[in-house]
C-alpha atoms as a PDB file:
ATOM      1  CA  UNK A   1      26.464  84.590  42.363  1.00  0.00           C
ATOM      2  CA  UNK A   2      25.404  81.262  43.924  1.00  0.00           C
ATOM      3  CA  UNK A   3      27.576  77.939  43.468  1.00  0.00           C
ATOM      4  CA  UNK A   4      25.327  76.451  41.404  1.00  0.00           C
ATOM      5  CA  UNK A   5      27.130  73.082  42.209  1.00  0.00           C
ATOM      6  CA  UNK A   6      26.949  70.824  45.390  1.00  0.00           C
ATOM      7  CA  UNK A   7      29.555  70.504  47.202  1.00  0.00           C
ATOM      8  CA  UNK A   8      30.942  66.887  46.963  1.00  0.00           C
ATOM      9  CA  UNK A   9      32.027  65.420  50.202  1.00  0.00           C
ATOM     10  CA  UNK A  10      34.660  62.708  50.735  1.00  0.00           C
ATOM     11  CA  UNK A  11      31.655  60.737  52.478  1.00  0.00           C
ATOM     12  CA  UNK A  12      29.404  61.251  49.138  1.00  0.00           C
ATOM     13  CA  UNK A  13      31.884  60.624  46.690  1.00  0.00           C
ATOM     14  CA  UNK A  14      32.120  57.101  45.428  1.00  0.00           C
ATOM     15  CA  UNK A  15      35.219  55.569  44.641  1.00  0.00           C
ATOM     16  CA  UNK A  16      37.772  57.980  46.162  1.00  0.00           C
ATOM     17  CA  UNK A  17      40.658  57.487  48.581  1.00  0.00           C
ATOM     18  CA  UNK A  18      41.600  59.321  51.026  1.00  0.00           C
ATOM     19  CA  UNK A  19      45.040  60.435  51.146  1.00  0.00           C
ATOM     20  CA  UNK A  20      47.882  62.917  52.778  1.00  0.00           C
ATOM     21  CA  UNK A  21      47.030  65.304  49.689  1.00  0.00           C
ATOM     22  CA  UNK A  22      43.071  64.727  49.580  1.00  0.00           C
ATOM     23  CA  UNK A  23      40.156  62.576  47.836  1.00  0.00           C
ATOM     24  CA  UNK A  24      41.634  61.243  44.618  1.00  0.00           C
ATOM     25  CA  UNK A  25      39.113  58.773  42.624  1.00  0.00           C
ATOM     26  CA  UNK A  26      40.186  55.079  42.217  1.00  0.00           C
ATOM     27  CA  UNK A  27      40.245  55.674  38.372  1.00  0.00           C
ATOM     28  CA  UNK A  28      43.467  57.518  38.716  1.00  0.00           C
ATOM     29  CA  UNK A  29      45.506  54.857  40.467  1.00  0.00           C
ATOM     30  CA  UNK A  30      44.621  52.572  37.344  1.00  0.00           C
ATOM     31  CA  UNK A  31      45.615  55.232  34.998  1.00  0.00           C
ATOM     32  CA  UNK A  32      48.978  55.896  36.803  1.00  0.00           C
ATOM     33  CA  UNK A  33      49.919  52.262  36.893  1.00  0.00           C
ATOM     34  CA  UNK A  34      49.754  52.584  33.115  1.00  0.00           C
ATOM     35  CA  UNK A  35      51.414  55.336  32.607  1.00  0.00           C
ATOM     36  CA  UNK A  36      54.244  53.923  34.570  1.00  0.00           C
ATOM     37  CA  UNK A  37      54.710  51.093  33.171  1.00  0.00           C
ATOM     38  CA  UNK A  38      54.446  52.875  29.872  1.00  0.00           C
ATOM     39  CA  UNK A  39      57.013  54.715  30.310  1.00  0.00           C
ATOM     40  CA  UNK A  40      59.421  51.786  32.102  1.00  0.00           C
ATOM     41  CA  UNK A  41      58.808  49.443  28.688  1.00  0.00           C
ATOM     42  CA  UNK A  42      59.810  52.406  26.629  1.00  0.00           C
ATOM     43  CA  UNK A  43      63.156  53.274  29.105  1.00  0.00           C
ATOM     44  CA  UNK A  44      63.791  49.485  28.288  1.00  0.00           C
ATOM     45  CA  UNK A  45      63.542  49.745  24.663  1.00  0.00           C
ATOM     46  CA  UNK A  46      65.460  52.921  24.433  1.00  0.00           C
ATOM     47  CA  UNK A  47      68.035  51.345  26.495  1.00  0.00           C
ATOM     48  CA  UNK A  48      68.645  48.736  23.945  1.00  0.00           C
ATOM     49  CA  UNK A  49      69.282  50.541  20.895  1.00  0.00           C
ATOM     50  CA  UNK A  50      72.480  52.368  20.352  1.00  0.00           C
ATOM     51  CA  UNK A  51      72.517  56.006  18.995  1.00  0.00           C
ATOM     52  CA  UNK A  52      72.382  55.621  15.758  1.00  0.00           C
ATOM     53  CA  UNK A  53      69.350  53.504  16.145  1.00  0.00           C
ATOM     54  CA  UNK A  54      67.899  56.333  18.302  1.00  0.00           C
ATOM     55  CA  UNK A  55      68.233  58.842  15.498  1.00  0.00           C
ATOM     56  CA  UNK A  56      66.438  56.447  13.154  1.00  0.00           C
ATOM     57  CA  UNK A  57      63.949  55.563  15.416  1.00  0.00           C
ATOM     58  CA  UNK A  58      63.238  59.043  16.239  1.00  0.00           C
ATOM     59  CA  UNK A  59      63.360  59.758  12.104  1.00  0.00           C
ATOM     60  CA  UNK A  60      60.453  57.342  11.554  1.00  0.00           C
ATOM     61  CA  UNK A  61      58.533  58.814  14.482  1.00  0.00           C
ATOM     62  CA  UNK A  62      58.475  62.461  13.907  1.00  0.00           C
ATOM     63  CA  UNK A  63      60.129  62.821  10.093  1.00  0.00           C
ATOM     64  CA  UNK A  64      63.829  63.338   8.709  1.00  0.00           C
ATOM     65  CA  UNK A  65      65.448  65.618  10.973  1.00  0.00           C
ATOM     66  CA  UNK A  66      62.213  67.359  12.718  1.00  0.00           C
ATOM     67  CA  UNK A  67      61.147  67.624  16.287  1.00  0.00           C
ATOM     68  CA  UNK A  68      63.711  66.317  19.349  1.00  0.00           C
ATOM     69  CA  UNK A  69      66.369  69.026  18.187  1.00  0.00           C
ATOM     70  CA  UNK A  70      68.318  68.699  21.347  1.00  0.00           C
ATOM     71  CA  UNK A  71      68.408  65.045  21.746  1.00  0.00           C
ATOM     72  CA  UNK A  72      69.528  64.615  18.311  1.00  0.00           C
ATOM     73  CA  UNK A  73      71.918  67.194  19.003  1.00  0.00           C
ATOM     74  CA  UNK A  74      73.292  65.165  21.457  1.00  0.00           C
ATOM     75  CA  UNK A  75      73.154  62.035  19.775  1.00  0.00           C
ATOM     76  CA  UNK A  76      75.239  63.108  16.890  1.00  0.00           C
ATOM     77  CA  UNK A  77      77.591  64.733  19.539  1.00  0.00           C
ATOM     78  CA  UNK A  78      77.969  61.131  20.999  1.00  0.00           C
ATOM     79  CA  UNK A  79      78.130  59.423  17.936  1.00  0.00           C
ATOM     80  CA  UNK A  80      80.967  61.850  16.546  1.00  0.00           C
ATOM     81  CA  UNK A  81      83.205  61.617  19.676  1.00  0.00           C
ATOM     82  CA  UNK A  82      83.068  58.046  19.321  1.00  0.00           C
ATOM     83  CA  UNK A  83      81.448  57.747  22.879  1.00  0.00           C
ATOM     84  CA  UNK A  84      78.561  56.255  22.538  1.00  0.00           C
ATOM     85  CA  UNK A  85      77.992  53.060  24.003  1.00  0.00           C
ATOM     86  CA  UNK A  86      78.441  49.594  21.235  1.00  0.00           C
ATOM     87  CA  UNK A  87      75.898  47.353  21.883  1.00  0.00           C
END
């Protein structure tokens, strides 16, 4: 069966890059900007609230006691040895 499909050259393509790993399209580097600094304001926030918080936090996001078993496994583990951090 026949590729059906042109092939798309780096020369053809509009908006890509070249890089070591290939052609990636300029509306990826956008989208990977926001996803990291997504995810750098949300280390920041979960930084600043202490365990407990954490548990509630992750109560009102996913329901009483449902979803993120081991991290609320963990936090209760902290938070019963007494070594989580005071804030």
């Amino acid at each position: 069966m026949a590729n059906k499909y042109a092939k798309e050259s780096v020369k053809e393509t509009v908006g890509t890059k070249l890089t070591k790993l290939g052609p990636t399209r300029d509306c990826l580097w956008n989208r990977r900007t926001e996803k990291r600094a997504k995810a750098k304001k949300l280390a920041e926030e979960r930084a600043e609230r202490t365990d407990r918080e954490q548990l509630d936090h992750l109560d009102s996001i996913l329901g009483k006691g449902k979803g993120a078993v081991k991290e609320r496994a963990k936090l209760n583990a902290r938070i019963a040895s007494g070594k989580a951090p005071n804030k």
